[in-house]
PDB file of N, CA and C in Angstrom:
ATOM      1  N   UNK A   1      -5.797  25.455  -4.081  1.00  0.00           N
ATOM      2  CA  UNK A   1      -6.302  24.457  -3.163  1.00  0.00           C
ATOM      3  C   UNK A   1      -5.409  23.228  -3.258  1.00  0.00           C
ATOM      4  N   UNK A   2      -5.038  22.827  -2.433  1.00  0.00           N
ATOM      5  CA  UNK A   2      -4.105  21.492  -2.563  1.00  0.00           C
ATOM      6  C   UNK A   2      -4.689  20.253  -2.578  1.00  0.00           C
ATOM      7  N   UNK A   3      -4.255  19.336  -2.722  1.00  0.00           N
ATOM      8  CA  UNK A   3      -4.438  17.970  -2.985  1.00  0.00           C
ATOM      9  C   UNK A   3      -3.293  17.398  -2.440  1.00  0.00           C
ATOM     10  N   UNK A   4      -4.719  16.641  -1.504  1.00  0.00           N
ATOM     11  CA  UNK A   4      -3.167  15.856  -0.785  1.00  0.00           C
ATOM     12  C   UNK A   4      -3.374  14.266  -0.737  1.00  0.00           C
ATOM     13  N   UNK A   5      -2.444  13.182  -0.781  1.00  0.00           N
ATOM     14  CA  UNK A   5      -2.570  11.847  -0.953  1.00  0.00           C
ATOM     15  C   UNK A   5      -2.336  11.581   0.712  1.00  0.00           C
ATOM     16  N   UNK A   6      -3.105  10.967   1.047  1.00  0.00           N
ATOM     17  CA  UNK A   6      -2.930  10.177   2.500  1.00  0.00           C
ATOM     18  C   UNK A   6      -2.941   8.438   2.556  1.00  0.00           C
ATOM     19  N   UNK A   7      -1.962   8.052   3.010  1.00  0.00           N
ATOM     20  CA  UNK A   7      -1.830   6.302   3.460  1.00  0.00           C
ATOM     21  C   UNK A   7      -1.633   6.401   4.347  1.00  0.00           C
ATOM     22  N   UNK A   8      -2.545   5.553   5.581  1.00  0.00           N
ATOM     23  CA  UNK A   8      -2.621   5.495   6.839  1.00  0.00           C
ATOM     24  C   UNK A   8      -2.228   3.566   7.381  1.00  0.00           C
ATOM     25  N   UNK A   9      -0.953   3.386   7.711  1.00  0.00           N
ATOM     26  CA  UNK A   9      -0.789   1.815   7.835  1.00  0.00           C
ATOM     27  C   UNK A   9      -0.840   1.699   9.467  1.00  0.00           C
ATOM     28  N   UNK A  10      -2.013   0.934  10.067  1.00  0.00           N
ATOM     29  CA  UNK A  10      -1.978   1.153  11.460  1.00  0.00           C
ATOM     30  C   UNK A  10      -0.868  -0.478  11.884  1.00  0.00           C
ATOM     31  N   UNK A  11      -0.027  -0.251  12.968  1.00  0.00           N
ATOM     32  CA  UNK A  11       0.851  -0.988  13.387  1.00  0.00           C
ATOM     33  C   UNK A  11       0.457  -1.505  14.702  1.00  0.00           C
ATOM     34  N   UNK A  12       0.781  -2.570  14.884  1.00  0.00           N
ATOM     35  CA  UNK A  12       0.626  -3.396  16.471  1.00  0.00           C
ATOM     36  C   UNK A  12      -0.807  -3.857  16.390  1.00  0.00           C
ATOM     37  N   UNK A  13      -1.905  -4.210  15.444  1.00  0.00           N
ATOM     38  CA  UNK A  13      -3.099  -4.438  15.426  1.00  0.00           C
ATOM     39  C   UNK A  13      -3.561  -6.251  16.063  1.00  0.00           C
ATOM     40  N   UNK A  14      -2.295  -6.519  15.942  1.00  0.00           N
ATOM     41  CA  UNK A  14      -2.658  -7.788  16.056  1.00  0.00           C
ATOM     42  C   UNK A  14      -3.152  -9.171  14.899  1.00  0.00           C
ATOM     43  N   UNK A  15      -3.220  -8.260  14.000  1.00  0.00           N
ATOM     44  CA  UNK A  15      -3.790  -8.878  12.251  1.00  0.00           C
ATOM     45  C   UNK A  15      -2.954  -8.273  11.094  1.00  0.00           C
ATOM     46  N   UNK A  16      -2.990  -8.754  10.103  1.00  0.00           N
ATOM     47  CA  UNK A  16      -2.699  -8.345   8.529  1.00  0.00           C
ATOM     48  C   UNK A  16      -3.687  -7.487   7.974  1.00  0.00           C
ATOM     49  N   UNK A  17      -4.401  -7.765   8.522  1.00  0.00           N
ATOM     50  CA  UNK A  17      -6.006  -6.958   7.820  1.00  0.00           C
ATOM     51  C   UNK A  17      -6.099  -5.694   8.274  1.00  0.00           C
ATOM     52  N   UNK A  18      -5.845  -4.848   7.415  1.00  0.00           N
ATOM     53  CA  UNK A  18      -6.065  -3.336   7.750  1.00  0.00           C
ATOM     54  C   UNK A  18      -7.716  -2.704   7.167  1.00  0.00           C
ATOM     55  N   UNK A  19      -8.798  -3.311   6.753  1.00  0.00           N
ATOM     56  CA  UNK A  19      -9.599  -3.072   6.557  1.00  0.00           C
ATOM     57  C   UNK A  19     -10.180  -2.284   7.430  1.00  0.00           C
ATOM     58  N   UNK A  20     -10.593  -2.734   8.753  1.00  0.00           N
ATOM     59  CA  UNK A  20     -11.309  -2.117   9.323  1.00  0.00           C
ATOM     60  C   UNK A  20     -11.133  -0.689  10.039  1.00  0.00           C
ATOM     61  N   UNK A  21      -9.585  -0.688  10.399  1.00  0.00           N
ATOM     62  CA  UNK A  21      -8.894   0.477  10.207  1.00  0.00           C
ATOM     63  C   UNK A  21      -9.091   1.652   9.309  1.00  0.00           C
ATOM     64  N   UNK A  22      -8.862   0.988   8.186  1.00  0.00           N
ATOM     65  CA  UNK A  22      -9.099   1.750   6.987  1.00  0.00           C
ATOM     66  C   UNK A  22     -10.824   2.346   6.673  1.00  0.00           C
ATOM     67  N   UNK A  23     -11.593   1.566   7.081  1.00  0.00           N
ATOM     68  CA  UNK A  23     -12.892   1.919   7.359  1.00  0.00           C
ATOM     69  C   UNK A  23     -13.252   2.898   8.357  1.00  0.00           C
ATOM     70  N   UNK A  24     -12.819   3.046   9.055  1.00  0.00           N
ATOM     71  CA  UNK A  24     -12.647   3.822  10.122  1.00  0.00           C
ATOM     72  C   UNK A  24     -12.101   5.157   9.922  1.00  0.00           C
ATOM     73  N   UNK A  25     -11.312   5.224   8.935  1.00  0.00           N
ATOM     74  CA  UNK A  25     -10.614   6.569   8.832  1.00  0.00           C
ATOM     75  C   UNK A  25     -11.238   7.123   7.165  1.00  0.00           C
ATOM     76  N   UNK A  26     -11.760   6.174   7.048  1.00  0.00           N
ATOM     77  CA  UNK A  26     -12.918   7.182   5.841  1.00  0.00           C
ATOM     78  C   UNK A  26     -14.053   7.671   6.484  1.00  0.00           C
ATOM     79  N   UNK A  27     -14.558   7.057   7.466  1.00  0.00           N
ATOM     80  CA  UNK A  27     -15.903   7.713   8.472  1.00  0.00           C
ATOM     81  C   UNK A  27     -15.430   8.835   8.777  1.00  0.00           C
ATOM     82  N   UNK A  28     -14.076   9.338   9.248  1.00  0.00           N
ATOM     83  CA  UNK A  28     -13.929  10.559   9.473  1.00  0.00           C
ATOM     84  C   UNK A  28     -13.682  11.304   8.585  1.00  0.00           C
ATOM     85  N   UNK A  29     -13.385  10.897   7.363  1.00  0.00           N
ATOM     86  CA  UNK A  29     -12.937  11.984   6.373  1.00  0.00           C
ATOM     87  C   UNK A  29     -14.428  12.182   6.164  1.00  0.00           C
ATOM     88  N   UNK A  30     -15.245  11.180   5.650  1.00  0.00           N
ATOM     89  CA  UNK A  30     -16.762  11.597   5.222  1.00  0.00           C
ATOM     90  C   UNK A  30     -17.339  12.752   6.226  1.00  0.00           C
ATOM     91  N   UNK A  31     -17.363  12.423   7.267  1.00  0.00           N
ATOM     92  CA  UNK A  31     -17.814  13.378   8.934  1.00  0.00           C
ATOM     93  C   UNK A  31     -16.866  14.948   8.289  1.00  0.00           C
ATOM     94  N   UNK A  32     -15.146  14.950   7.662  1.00  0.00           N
ATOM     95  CA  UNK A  32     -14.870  15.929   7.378  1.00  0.00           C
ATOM     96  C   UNK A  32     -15.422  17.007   6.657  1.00  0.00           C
ATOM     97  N   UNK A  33     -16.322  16.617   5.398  1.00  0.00           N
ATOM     98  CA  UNK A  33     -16.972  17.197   4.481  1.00  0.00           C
ATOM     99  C   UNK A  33     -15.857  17.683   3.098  1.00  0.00           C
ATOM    100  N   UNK A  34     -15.045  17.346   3.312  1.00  0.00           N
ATOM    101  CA  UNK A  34     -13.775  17.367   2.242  1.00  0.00           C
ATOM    102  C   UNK A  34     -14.239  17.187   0.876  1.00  0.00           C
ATOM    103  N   UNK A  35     -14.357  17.007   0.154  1.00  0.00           N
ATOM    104  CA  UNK A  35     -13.754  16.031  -1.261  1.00  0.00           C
ATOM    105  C   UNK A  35     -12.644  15.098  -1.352  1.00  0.00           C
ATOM    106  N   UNK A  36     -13.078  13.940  -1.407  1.00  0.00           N
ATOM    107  CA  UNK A  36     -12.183  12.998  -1.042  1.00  0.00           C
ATOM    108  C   UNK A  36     -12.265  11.918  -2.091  1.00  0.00           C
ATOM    109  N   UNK A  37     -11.409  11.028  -2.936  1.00  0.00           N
ATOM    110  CA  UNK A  37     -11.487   9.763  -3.356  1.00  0.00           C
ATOM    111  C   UNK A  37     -10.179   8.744  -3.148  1.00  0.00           C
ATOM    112  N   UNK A  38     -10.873   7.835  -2.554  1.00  0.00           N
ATOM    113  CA  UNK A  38     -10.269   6.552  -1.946  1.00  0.00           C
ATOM    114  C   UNK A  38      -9.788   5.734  -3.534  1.00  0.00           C
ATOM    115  N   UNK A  39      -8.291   5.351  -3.546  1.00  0.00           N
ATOM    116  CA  UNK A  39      -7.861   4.432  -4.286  1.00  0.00           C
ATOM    117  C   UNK A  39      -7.557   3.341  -3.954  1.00  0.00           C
ATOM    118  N   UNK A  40      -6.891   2.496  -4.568  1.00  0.00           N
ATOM    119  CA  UNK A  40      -6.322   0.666  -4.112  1.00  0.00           C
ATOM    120  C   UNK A  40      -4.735   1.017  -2.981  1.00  0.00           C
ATOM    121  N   UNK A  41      -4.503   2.406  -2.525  1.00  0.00           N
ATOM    122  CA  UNK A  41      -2.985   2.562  -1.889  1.00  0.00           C
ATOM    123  C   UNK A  41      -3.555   3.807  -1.135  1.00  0.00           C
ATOM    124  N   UNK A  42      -4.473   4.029  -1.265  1.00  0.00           N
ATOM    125  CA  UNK A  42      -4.548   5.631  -0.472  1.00  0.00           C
ATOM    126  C   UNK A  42      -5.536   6.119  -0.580  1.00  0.00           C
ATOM    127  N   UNK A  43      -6.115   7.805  -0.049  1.00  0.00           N
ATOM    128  CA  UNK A  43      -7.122   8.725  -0.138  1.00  0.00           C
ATOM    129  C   UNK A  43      -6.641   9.696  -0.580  1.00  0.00           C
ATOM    130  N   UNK A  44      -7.209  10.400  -1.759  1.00  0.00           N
ATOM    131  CA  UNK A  44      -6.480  12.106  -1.882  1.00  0.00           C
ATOM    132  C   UNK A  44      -7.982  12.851  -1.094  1.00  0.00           C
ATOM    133  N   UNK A  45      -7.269  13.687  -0.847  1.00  0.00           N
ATOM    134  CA  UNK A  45      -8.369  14.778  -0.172  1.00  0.00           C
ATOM    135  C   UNK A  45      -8.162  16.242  -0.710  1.00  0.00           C
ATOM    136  N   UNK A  46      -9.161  16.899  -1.393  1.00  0.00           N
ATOM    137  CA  UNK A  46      -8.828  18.133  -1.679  1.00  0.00           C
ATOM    138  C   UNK A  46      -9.505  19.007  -0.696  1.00  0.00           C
ATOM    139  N   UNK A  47      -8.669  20.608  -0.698  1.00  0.00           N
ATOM    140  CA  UNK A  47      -9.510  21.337   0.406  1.00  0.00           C
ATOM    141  C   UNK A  47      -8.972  22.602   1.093  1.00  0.00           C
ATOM    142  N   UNK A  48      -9.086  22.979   2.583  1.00  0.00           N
ATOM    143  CA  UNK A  48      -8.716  24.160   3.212  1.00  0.00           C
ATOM    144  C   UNK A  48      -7.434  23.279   3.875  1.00  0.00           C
ATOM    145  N   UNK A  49      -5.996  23.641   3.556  1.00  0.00           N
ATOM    146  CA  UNK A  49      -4.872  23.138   4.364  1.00  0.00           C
ATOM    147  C   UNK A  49      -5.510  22.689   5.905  1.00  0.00           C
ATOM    148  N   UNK A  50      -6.032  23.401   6.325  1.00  0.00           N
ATOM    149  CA  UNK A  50      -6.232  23.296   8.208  1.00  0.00           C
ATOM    150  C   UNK A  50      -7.195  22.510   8.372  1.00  0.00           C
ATOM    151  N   UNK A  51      -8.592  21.555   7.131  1.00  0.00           N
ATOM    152  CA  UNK A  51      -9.366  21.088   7.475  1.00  0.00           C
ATOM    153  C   UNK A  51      -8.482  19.722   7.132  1.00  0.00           C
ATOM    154  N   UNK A  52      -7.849  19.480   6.337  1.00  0.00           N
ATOM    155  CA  UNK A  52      -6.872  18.446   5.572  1.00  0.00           C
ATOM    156  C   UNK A  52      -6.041  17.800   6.869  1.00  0.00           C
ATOM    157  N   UNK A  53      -5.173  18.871   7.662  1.00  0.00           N
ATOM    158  CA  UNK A  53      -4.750  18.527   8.221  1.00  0.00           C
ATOM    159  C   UNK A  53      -5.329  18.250  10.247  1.00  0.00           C
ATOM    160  N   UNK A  54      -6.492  19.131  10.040  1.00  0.00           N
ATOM    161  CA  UNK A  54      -7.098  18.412  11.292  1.00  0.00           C
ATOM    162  C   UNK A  54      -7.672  17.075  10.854  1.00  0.00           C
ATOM    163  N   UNK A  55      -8.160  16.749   9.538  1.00  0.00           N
ATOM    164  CA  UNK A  55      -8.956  15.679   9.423  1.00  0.00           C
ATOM    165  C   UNK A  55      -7.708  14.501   9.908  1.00  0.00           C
ATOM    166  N   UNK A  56      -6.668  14.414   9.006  1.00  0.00           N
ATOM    167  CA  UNK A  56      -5.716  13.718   9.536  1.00  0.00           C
ATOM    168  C   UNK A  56      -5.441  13.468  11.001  1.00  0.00           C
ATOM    169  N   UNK A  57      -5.284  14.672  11.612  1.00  0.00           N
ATOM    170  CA  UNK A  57      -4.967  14.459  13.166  1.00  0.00           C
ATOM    171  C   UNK A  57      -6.248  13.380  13.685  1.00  0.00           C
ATOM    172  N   UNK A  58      -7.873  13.491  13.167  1.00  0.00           N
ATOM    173  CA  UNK A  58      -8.667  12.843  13.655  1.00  0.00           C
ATOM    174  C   UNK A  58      -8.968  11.476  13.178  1.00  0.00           C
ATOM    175  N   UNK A  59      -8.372  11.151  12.296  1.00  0.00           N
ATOM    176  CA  UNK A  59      -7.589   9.639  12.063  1.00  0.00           C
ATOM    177  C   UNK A  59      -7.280   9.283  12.839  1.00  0.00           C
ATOM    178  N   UNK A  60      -5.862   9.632  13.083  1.00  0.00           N
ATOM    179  CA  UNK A  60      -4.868   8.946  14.313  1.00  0.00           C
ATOM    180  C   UNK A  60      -5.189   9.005  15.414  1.00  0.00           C
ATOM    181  N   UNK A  61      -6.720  10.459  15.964  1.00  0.00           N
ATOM    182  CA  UNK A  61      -7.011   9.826  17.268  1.00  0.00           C
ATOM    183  C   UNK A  61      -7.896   8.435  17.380  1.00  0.00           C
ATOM    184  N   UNK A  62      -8.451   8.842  15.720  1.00  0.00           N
ATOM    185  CA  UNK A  62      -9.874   7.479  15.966  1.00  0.00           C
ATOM    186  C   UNK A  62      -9.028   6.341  16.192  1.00  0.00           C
ATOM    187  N   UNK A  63      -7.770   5.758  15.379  1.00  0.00           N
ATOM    188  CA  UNK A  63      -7.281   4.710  15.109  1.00  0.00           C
ATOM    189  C   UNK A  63      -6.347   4.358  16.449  1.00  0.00           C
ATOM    190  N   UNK A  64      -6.106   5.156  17.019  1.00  0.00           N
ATOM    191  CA  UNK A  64      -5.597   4.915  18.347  1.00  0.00           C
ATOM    192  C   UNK A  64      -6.683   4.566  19.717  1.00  0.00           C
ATOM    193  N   UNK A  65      -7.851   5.019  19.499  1.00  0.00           N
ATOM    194  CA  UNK A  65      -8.872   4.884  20.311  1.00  0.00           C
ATOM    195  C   UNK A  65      -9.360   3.578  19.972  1.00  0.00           C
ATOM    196  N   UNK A  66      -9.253   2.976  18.783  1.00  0.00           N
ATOM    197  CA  UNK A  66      -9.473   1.425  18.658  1.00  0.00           C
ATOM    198  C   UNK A  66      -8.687   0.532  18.692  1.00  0.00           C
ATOM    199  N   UNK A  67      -7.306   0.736  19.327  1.00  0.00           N
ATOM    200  CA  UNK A  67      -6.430   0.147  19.914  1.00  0.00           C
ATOM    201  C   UNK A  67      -4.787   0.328  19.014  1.00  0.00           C
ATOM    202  N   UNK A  68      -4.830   0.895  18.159  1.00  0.00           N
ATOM    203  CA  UNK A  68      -3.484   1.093  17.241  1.00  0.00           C
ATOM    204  C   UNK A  68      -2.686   1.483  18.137  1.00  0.00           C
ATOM    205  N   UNK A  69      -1.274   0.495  17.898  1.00  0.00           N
ATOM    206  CA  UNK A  69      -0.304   0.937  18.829  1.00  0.00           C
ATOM    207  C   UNK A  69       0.521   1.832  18.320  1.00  0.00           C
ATOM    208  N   UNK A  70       0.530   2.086  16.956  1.00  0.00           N
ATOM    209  CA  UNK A  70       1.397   2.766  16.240  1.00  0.00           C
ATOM    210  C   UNK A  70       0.588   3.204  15.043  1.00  0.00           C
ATOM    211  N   UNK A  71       0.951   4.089  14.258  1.00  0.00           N
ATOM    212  CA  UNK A  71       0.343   4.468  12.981  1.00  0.00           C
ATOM    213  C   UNK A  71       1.409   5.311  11.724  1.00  0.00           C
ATOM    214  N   UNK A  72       1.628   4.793  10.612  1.00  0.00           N
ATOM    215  CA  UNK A  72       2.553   5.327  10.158  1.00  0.00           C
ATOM    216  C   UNK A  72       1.800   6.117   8.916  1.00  0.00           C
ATOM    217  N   UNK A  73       1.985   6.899   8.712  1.00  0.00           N
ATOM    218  CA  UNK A  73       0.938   8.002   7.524  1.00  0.00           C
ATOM    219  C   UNK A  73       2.117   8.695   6.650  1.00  0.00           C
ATOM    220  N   UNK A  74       1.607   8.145   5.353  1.00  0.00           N
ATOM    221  CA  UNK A  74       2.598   8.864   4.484  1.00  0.00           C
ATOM    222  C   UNK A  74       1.386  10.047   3.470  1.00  0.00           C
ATOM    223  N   UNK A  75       2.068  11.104   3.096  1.00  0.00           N
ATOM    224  CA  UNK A  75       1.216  11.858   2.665  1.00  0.00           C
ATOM    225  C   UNK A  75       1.699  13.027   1.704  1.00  0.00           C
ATOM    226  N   UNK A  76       1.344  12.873   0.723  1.00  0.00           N
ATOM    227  CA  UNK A  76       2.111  13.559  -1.085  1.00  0.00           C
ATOM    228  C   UNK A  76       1.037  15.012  -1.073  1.00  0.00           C
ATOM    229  N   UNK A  77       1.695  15.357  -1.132  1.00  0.00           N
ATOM    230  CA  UNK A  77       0.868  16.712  -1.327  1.00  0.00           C
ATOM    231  C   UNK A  77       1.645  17.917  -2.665  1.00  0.00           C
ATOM    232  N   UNK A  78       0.137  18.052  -3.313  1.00  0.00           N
ATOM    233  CA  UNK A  78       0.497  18.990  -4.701  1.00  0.00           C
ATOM    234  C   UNK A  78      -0.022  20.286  -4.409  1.00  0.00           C
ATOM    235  N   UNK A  79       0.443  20.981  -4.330  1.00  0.00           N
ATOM    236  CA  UNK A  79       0.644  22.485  -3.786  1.00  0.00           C
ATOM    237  C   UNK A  79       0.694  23.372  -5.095  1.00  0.00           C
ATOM    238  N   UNK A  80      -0.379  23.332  -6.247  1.00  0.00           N
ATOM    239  CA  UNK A  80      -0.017  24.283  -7.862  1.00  0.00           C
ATOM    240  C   UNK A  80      -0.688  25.604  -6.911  1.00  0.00           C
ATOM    241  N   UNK A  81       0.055  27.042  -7.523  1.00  0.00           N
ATOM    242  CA  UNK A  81      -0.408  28.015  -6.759  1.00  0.00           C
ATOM    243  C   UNK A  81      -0.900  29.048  -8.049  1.00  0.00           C
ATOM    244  N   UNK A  82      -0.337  28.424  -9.151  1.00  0.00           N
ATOM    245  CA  UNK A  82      -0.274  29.667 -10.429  1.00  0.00           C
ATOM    246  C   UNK A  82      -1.777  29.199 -10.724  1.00  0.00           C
ATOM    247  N   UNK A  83      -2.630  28.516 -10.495  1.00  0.00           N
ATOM    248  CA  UNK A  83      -3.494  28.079 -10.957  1.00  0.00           C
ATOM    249  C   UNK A  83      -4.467  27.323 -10.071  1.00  0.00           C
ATOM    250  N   UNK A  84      -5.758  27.480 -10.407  1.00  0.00           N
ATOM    251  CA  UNK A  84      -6.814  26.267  -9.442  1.00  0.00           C
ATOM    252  C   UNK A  84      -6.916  25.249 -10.298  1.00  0.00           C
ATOM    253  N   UNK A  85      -6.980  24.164  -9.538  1.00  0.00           N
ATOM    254  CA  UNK A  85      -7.069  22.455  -9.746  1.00  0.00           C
ATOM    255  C   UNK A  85      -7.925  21.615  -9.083  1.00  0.00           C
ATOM    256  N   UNK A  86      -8.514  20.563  -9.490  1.00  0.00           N
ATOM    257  CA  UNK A  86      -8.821  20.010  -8.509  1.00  0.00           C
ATOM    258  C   UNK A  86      -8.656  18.102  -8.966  1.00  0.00           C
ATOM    259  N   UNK A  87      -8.786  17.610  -8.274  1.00  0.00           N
ATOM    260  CA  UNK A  87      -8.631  15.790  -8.593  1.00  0.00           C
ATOM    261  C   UNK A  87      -9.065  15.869  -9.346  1.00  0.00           C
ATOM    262  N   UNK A  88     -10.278  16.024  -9.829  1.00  0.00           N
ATOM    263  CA  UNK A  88     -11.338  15.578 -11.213  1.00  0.00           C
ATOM    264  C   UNK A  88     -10.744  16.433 -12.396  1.00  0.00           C
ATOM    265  N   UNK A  89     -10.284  17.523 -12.088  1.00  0.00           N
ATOM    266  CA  UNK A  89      -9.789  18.027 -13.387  1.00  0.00           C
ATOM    267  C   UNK A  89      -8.032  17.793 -13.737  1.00  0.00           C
ATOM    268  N   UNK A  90      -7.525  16.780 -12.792  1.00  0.00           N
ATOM    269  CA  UNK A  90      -6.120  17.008 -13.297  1.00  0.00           C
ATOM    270  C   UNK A  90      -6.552  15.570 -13.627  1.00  0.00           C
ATOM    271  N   UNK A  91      -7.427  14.128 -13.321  1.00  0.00           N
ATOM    272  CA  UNK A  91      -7.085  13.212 -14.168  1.00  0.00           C
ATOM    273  C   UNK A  91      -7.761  13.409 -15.734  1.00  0.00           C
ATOM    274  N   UNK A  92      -8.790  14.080 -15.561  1.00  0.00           N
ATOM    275  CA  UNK A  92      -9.599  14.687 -16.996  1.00  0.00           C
ATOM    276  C   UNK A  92      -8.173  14.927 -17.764  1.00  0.00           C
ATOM    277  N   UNK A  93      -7.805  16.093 -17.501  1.00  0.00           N
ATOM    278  CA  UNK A  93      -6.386  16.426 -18.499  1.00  0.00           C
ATOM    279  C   UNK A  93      -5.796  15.280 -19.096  1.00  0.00           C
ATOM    280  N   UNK A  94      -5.335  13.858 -18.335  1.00  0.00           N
ATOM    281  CA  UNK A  94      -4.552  12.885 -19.255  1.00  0.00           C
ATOM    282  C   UNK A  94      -5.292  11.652 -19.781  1.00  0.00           C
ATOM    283  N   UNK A  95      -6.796  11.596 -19.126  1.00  0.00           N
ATOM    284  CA  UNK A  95      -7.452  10.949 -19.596  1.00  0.00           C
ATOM    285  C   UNK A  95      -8.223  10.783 -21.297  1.00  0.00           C
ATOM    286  N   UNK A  96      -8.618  12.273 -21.041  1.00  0.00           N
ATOM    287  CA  UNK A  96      -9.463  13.079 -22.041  1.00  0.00           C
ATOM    288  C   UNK A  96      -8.851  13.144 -23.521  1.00  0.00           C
ATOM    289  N   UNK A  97      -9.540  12.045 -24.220  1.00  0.00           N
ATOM    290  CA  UNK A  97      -8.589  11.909 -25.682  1.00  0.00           C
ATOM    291  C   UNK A  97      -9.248  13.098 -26.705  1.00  0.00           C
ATOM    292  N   UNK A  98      -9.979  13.816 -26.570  1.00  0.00           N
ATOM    293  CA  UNK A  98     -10.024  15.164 -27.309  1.00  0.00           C
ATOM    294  C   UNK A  98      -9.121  16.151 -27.389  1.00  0.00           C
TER     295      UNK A  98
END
């Protein structure tokens, strides 16, 4: 199952403040049903490749439907295949002082 990091910077807004933007594109990940946790730079989302990447596509329509003239999305994706993973268990691994 992959894990993927998403940053969504919407452009032409008219403001510095990407909050509400950013609010906006967690309503759809939540609506996705994913597993998802939001950090201080990004969202990882774990899941089915095709729900990951429609959820994304439904970002950029929401964020364009509220006026984004542009949207630039950067997005890291960990692809382990020898093995299942998931967010909670790969920060456990370097956290976990046992």
């Amino acid at each position: 199952m992959p894990i993927v990091e998403i940053s969504v910077v919407p452009i032409g807004t008219g403001s510095p403040s990407v909050s509400t933007f950013v609010r906006a594109a967690l309503t759809v990940i939540k609506k996705s049903g994913l597993n998802y946790e939001v950090n201080p730079m990004g969202t990882c989302l774990e899941g089915d490749w095709d729900r990951i990447f429609s959820t994304v596509k439904e970002i950029h329509d929401a964020l364009t439907q509220m006026g984004c003239a542009r949207i630039v999305t950067t997005i890291k994706i960990d692809d382990r295949r020898d093995k299942n993973q998931t967010m909670k268990g790969k920060v456990t691994r370097v956290t976990d002082n046992t």
